[in-house]
Protein backbone atom coordinates (compact mmCIF):
# COMPACT_ATOMS: atom_id res chain seq x y z
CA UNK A 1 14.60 -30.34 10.72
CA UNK A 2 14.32 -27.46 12.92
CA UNK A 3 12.35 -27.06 16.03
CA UNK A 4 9.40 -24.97 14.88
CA UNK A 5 9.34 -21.72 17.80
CA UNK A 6 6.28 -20.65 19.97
CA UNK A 7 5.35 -17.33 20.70
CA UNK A 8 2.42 -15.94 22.10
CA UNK A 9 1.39 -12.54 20.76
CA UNK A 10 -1.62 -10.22 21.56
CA UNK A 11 -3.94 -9.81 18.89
CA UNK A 12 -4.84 -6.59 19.73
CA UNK A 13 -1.16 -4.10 20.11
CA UNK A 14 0.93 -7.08 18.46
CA UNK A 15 3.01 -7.31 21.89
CA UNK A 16 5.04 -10.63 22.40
CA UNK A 17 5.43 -12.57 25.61
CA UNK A 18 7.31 -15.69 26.52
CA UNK A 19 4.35 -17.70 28.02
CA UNK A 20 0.55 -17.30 27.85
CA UNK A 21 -0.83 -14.67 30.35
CA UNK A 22 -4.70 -13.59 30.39
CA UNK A 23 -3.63 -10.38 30.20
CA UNK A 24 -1.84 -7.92 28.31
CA UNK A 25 0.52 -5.80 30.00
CA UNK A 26 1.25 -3.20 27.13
CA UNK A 27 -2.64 -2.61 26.27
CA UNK A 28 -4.29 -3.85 28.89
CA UNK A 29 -6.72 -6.38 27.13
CA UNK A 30 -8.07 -10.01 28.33
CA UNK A 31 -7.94 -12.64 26.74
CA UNK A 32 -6.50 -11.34 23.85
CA UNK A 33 -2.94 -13.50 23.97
CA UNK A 34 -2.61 -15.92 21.86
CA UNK A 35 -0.08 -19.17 21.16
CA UNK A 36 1.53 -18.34 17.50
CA UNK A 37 3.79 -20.78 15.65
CA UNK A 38 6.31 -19.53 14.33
CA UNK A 39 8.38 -22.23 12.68
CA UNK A 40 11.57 -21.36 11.73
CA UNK A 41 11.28 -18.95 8.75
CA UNK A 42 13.76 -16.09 10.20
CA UNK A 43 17.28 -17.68 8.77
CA UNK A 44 15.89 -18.81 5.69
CA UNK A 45 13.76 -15.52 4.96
CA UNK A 46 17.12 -13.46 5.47
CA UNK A 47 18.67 -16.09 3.01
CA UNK A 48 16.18 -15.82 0.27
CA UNK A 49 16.59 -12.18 0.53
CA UNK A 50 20.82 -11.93 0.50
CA UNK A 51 20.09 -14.12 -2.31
CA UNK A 52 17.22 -12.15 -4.18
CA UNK A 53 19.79 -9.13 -3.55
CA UNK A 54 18.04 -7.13 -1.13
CA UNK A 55 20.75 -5.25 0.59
CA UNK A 56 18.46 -2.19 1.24
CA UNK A 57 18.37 1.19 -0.01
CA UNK A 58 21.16 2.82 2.50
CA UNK A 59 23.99 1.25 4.51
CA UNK A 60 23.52 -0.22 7.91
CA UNK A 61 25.70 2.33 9.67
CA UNK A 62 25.46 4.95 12.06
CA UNK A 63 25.44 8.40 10.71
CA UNK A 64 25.24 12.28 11.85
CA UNK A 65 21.47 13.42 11.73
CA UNK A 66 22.88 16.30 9.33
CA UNK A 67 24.44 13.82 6.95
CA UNK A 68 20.75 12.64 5.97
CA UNK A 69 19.86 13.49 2.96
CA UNK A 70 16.81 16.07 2.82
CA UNK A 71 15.51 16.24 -0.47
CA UNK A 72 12.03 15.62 -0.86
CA UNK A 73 10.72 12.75 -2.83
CA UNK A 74 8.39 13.46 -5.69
CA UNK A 75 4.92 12.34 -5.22
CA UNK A 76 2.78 10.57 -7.81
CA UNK A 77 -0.67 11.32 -8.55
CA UNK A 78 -3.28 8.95 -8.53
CA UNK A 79 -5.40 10.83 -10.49
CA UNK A 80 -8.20 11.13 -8.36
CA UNK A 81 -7.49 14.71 -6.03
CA UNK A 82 -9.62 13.66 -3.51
CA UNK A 83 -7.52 10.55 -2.83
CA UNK A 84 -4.05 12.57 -3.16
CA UNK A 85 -5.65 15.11 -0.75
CA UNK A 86 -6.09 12.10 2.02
CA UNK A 87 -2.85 10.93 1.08
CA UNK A 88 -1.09 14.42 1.75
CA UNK A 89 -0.86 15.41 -1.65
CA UNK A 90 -0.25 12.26 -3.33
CA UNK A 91 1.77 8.67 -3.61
CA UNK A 92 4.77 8.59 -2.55
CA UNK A 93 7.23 5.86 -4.10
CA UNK A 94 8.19 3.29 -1.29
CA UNK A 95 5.21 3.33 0.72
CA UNK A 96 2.58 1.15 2.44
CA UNK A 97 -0.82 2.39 2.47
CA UNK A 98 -3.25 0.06 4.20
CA UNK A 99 -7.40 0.44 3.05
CA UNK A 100 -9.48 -0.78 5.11
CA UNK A 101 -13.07 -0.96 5.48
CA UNK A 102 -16.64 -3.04 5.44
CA UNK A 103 -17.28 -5.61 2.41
CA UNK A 104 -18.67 -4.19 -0.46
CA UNK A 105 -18.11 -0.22 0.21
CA UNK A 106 -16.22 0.14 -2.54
CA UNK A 107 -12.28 -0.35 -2.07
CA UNK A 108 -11.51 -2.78 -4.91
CA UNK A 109 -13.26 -0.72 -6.93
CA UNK A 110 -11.28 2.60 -6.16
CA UNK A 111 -8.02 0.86 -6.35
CA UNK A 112 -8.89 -1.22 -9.36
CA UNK A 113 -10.00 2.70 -10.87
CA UNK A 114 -6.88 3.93 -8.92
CA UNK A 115 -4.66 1.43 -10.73
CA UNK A 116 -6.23 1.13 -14.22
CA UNK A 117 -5.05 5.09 -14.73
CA UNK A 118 -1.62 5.11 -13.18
CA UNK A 119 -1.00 2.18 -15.80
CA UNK A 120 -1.34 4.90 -18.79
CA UNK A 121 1.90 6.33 -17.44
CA UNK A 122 3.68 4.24 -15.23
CA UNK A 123 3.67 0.24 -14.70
CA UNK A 124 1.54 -1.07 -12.18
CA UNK A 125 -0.06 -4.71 -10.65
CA UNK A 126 -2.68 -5.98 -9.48
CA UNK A 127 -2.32 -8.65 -7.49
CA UNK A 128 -6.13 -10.77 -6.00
CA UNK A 129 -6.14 -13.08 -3.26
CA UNK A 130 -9.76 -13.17 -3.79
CA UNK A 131 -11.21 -12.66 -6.95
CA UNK A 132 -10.38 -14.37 -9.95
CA UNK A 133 -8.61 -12.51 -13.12
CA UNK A 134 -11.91 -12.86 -14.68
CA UNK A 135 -13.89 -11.37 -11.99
CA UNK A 136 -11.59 -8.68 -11.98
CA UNK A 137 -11.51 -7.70 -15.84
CA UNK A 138 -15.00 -7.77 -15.94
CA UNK A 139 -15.65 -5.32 -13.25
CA UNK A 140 -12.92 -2.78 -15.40
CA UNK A 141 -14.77 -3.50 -18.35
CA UNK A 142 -18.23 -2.71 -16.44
CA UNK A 143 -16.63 0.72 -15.36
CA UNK A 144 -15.38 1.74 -18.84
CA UNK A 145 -11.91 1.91 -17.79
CA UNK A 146 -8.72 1.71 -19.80
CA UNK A 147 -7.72 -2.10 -19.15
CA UNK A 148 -5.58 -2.21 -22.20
CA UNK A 149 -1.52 -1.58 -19.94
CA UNK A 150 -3.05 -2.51 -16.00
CA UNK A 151 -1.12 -6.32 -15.34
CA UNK A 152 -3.11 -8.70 -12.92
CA UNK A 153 -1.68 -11.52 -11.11
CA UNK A 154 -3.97 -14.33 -8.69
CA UNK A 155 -2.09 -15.56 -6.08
CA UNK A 156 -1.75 -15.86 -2.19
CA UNK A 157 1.94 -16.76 -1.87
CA UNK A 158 3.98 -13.60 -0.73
CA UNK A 159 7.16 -15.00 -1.93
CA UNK A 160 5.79 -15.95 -4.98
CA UNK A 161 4.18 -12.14 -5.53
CA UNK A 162 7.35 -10.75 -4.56
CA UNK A 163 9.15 -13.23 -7.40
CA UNK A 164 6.19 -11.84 -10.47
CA UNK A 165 6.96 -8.40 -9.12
CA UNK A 166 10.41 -8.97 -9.36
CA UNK A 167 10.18 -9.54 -12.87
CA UNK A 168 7.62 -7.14 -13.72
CA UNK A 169 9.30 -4.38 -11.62
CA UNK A 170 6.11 -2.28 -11.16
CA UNK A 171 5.87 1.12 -9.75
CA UNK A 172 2.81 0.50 -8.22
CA UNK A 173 1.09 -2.46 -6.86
CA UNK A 174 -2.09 -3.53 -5.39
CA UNK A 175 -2.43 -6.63 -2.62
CA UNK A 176 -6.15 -7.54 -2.25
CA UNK A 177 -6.38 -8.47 0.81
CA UNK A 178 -3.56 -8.90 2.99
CA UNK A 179 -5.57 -11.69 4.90
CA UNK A 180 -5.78 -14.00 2.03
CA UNK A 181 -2.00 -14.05 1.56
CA UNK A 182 0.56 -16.49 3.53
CA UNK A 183 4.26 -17.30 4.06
CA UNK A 184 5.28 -20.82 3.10
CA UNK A 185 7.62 -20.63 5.76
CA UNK A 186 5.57 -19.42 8.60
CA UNK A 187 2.79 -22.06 10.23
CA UNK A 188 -0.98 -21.30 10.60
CA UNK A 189 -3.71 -20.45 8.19
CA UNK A 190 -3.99 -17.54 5.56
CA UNK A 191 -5.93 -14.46 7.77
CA UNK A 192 -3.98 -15.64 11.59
CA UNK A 193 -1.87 -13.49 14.10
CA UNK A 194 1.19 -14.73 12.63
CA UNK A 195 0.41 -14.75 8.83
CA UNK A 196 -0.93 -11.45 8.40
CA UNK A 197 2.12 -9.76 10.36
CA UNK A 198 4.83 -12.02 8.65
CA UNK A 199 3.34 -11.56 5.11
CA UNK A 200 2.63 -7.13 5.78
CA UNK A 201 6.07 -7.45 7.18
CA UNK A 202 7.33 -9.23 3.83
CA UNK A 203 5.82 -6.70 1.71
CA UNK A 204 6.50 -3.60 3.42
CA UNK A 205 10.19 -5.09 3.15
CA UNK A 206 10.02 -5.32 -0.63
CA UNK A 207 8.45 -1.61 -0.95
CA UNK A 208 11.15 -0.02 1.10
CA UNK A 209 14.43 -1.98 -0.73
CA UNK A 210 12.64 -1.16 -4.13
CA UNK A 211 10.73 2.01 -4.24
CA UNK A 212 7.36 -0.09 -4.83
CA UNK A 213 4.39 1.85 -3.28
CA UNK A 214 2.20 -1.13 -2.25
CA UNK A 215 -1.55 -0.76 -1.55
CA UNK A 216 -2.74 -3.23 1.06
CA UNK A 217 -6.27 -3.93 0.83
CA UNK A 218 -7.69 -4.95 4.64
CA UNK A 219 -11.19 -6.84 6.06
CA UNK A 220 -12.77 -5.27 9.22
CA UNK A 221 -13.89 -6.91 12.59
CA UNK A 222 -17.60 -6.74 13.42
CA UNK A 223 -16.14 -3.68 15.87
CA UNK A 224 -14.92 -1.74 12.84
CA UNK A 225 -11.55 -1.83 13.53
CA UNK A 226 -8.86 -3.67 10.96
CA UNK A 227 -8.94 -7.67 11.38
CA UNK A 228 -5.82 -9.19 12.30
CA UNK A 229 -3.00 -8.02 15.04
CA UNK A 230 -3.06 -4.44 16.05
CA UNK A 231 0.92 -4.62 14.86
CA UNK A 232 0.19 -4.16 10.87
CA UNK A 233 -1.32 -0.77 11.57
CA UNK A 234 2.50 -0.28 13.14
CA UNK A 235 4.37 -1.81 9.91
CA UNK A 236 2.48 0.38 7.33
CA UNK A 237 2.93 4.06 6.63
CA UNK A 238 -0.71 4.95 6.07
CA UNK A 239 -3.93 3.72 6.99
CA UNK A 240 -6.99 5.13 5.44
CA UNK A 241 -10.60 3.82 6.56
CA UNK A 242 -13.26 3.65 3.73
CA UNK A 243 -16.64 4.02 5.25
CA UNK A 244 -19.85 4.38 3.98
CA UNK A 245 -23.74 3.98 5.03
CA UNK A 246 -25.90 0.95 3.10
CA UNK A 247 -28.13 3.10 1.90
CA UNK A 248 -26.39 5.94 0.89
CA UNK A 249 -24.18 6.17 -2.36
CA UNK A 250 -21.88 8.53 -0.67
CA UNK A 251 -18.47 7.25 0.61
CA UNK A 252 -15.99 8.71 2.77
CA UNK A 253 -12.57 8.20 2.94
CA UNK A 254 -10.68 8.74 6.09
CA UNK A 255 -6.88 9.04 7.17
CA UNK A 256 -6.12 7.49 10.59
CA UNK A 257 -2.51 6.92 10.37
CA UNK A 258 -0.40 8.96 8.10
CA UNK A 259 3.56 9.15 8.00
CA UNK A 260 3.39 11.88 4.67
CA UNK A 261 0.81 13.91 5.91
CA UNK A 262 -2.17 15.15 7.88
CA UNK A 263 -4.45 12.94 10.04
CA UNK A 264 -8.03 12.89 9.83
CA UNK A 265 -7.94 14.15 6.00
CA UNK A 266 -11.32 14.09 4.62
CA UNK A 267 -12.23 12.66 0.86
CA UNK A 268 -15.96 12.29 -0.34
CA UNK A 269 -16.96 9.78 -3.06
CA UNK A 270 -19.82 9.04 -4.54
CA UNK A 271 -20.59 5.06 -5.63
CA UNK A 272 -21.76 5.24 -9.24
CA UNK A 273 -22.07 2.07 -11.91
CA UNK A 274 -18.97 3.78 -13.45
CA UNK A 275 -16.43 3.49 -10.12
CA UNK A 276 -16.16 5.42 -7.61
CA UNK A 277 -16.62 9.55 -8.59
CA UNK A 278 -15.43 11.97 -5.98
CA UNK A 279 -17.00 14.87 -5.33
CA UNK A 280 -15.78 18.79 -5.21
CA UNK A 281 -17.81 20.21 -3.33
CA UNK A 282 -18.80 18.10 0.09
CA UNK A 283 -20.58 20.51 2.02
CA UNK A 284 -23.32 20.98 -0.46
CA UNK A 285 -24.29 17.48 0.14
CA UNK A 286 -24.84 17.31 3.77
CA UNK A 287 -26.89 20.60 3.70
CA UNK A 288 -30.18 18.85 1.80
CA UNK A 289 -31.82 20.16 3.97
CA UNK A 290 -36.25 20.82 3.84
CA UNK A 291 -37.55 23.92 2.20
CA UNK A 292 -39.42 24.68 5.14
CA UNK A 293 -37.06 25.66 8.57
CA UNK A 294 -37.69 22.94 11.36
CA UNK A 295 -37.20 23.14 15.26
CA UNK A 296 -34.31 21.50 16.41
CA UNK A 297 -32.08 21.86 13.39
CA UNK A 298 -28.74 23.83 12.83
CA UNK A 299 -25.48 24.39 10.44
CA UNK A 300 -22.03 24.29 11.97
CA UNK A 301 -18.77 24.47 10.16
CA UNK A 302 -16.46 21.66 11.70
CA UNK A 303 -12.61 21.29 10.14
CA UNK A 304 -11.43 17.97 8.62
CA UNK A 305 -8.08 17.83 7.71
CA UNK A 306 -7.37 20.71 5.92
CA UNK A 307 -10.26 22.44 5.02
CA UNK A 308 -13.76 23.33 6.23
CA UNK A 309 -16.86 21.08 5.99
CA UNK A 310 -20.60 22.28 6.81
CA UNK A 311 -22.59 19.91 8.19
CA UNK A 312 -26.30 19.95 9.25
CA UNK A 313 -27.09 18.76 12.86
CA UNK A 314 -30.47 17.97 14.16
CA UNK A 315 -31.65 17.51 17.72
CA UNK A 316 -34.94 16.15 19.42
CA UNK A 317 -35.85 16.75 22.98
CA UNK A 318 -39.20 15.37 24.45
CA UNK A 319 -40.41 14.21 27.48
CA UNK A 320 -39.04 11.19 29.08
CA UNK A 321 -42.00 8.64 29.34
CA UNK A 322 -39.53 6.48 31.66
CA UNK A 323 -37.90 7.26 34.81
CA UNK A 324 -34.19 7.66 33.87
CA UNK A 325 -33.97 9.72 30.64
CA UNK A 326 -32.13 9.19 27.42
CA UNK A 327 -28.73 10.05 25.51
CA UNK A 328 -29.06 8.86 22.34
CA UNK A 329 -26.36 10.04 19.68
CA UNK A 330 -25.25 9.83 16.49
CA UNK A 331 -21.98 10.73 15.20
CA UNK A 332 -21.62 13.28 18.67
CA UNK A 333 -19.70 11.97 21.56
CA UNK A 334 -22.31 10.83 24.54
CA UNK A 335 -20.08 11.57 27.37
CA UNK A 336 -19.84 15.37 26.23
CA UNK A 337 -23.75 15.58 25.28
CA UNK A 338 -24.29 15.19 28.93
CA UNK A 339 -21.59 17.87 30.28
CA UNK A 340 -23.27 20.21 27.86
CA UNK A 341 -26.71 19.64 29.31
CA UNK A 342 -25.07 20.11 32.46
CA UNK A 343 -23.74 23.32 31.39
CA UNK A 344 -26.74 24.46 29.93
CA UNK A 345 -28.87 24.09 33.58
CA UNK A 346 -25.86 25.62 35.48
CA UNK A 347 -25.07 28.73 33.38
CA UNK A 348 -28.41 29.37 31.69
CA UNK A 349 -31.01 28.07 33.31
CA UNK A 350 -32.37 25.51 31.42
CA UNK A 351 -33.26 22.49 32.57
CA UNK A 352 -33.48 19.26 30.43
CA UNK A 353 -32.09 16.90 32.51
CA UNK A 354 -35.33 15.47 32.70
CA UNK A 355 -35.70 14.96 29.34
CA UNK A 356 -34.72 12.48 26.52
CA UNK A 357 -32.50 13.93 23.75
CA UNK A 358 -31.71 12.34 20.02
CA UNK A 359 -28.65 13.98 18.21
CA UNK A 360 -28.01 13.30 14.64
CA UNK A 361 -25.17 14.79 12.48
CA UNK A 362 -26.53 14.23 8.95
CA UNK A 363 -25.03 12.32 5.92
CA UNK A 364 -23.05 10.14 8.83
CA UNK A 365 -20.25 12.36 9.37
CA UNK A 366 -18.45 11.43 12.97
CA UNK A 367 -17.85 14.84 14.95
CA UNK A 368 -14.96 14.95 17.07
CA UNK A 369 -13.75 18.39 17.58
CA UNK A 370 -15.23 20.90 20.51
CA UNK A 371 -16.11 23.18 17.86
CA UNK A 372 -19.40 21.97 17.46
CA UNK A 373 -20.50 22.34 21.15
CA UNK A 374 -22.50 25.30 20.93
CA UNK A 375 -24.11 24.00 17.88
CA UNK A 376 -25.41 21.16 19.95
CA UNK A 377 -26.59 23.51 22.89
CA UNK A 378 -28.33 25.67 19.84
CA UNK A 379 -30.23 22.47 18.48
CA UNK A 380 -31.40 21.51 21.68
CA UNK A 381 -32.89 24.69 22.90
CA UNK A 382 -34.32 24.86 19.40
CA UNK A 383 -35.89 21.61 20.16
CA UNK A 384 -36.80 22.19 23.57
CA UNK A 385 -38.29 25.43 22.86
CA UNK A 386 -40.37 24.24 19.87
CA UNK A 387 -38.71 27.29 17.71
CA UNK A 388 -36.99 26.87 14.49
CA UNK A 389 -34.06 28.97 13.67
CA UNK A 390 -33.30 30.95 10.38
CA UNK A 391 -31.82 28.60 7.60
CA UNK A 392 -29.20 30.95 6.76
CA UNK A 393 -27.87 30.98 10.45
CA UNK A 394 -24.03 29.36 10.88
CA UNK A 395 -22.88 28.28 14.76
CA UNK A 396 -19.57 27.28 16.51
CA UNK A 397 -18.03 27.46 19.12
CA UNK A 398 -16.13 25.40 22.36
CA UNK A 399 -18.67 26.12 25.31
CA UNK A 400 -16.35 25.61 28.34
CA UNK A 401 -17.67 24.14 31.82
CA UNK A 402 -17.68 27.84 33.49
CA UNK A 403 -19.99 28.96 30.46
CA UNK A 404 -17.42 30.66 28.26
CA UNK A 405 -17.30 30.33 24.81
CA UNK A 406 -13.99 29.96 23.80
CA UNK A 407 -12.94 30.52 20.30
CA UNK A 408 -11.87 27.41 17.50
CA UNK A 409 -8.70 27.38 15.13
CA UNK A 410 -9.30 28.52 11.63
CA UNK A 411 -12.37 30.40 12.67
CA UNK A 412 -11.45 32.78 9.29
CA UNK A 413 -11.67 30.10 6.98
CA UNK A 414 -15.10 28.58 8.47
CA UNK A 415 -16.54 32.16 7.76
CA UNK A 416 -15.28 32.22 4.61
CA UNK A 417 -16.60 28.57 3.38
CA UNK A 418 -20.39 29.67 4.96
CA UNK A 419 -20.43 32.68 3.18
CA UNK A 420 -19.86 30.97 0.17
CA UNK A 421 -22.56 28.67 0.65
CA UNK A 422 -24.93 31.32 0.98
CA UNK A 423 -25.12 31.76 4.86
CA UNK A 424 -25.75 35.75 6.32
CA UNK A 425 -25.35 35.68 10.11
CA UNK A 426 -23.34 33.78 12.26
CA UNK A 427 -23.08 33.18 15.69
CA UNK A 428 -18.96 32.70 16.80
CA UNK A 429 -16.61 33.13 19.67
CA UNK A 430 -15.63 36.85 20.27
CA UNK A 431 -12.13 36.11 19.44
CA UNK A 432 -13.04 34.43 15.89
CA UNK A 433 -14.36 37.32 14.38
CA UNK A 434 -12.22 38.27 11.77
CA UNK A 435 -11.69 42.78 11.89
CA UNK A 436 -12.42 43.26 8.36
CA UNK A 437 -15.78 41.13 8.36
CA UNK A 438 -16.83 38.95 5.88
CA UNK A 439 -18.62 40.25 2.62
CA UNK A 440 -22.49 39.73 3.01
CA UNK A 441 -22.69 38.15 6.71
CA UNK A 442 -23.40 39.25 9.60
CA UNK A 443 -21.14 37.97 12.73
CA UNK A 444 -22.03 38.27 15.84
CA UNK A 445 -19.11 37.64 18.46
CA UNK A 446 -20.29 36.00 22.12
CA UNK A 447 -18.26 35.46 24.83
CA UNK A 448 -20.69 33.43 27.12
CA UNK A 449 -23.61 30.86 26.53
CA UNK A 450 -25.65 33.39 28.37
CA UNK A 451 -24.74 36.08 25.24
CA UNK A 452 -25.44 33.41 22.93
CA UNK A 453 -28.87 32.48 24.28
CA UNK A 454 -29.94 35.93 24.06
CA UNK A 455 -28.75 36.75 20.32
CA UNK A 456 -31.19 33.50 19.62
């Protein structure tokens, strides 16, 4: 019998080490290294697949970079644009595309609607880890979805998927969830360091050699990240992050990692009793906003992926009751809320340091981009000043640490999307202002804070 091997791998980047350390040298976590067994799956695992016939798609050799063939792959649709748009314009064959996201926002239902579609044209599987076939029919049923050509299989065995699929040869197939599934060959429980990198590394082997795009299906930590080693982010080709508040019905998915398109691609779904149904036009529902115009509130046109989104952001400034004030945020970085305020007292005037200051970006959209800074200064002096500002008034704009406003990419486009929501005037770096205008607004170009204060 062979001497089962001992590794000890860091949960969080998937780095390997030859004894336990406290901490890691390639991320720089504590306590995050920890003793894997490994047993000794690697010969036999290469045998079962020289046996199974799994020579790979191109020879092992070394070739000229302009002896690689070029031609483009044809992607498949999943029928759903809004998932093809996050996916960079649809599936492509041979890929590993990694969901992840908190229980019960809605990812076995978008594959399972996902799935139940492509079947009508193409063969597909459905493979649970968690659910029973039963469970699983039902919900199709419950969702009116054609369930007559969709396969399902229940099992946790990788080698024993990969044997069904095998047979079945699908074009498509769904793994829900990659920490329910284990490799008979490799020691520790179903969900551990080493199972869930062994059994993603299994599949994504399978999906390469045969042109199977897989969809892995992935729980979340408490911290919102992906559970399991930081590596299987590494082994797939796309991870997308479906997020999604409790007591909204709106869902957003997200691309974080993305080897056949854009990053940060932006798709909004709404949760319905019929699956999930995605939505055209996502701008129109973060601007719900009160008939009657409030202090503190403003519309600013941040870029997602490939295309503009308006969102709504609110700000409250009162006085600080305690002796150091507060920086509360949502969906804004903190760190940059206070450089702003510090800009805002150097180059204007305007104190508020001794203040406390909420931010909100409404409908729970996460703002990372400097576009939105002088929106934030905007809402704040709104606030501060107890002065509402016309509802049909659009702001961006990078506010710099000398004042400037510098100007955004795809400031045309941003325009363009307000006007068409209904916006007339606009507040934008000098350099975004487009020469011909925009039909039915009107733009005013700033080059400072200090202009932009006094257009207000």
């Amino acid at each position: 019998m062979a001497k089962a091997k001992t590794a000890f791998v860091c949960t969080e980047c998937g780095a390997d080490y030859g004894q336990w350390q406290g901490q890691c040298t390639s991320c720089g976590q504590w306590n995050t290294v920890k003793e894997v067994r490994l047993g000794s799956a690697s010969q036999a695992t290469k045998r079962k697949a020289s046996a199974k016939g799994y020579t790979g798609l191109t020879e092992n050799k070394v070739r000229g970079i302009q002896e690689v063939d070029l031609a483009e792959q044809p992607r498949i649709s999943s029928g759903i644009s809004e998932l093809d748009r996050v996916l960079g314009g649809g599936i492509v064959p041979g890929s590993v595309v990694l969901i992840g996201g908190d229980p019960g926002v809605g990812k076995s239902s978008l594959l399972l609607q996902v799935m139940c579609g492509l079947s009508q044209q193409l063969s597909a599987l459905y493979v649970t880890g968690e659910e029973s076939l039963q469970q699983v029919a039902m919900r199709a049923k419950r969702m009116h979805l054609p369930e007559d050509k969709l396969r399902l299989l229940t099992e946790t065995d990788v080698e024993a998927i990969v044997a069904s699929a095998e047979q079945e040869s699908p074009k498509v197939m769904v793994v829900d969830s990659i920490q329910t599934m284990q490799h008979g060959e490799v020691s520790g429980a179903a969900g551990g360091v080493s199972q869930v990198r062994e059994t993603a590394a299994f599949l994504t082997r399978f999906a390469k050699q045969t042109q199977t795009t897989i969809f892995l299906v992935g729980h979340v930590t408490k911290s919102g990240e992906v559970a399991g080693p930081r590596v299987l982010e590494h082994i797939v080709d796309t991870v997308l992050f479906l997020e999604g508040q409790s007591d909204s019905r709106f869902r957003t998915l997200r691309a974080i990692k993305n080897r056949f398109g854009a990053v940060n691609e932006l798709g909004v779904f709404a949760m319905t009793d019929k699956g999930m149904k995605q939505v055209k036009n996502p701008s129109a529902i973060f601007l719900s906003r009160g008939d009657e115009p409030a202090p503190g509130s403003v519309v600013m046109v941040i870029w997602e992926g490939s295309r503009p989104l308006l969102v709504e952001i609110q700000a409250l400034v009162d006085e600080s009751p305690y002796g150091s004030p507060r920086r509360v945020t949502v969906g804004v970085d903190q760190n940059r809320i206070a450089m702003l305020l510090a800009v805002l007292h150097r180059h204007a005037g305007i104190q508020a340091g001794d203040q406390d200051v909420y931010l909100n970006v409404v409908g729970g959209v996460k703002v990372t981009e400097t576009s939105a800074d002088l929106a934030v200064l905007v809402a704040i002096l709104s606030s501060l000043r107890n002065q509402a500002l016309p509802q049909d008034l659009i702001v961006f704009g990078e506010v710099g640490l000398a004042g400037e406003i510098r100007p955004v990419p795809s400031g045309q486009e941003r325009l363009f999307e307000a006007a068409k929501h209904g916006f007339k005037r606009a507040i934008v770096p000098q350099a975004n202002v487009p020469k011909g205008g925009v039909s039915g607004m009107e733009i005013i170009g700033v080059n400072s804070l200090q202009q932009a204060i006094e257009q207000l």
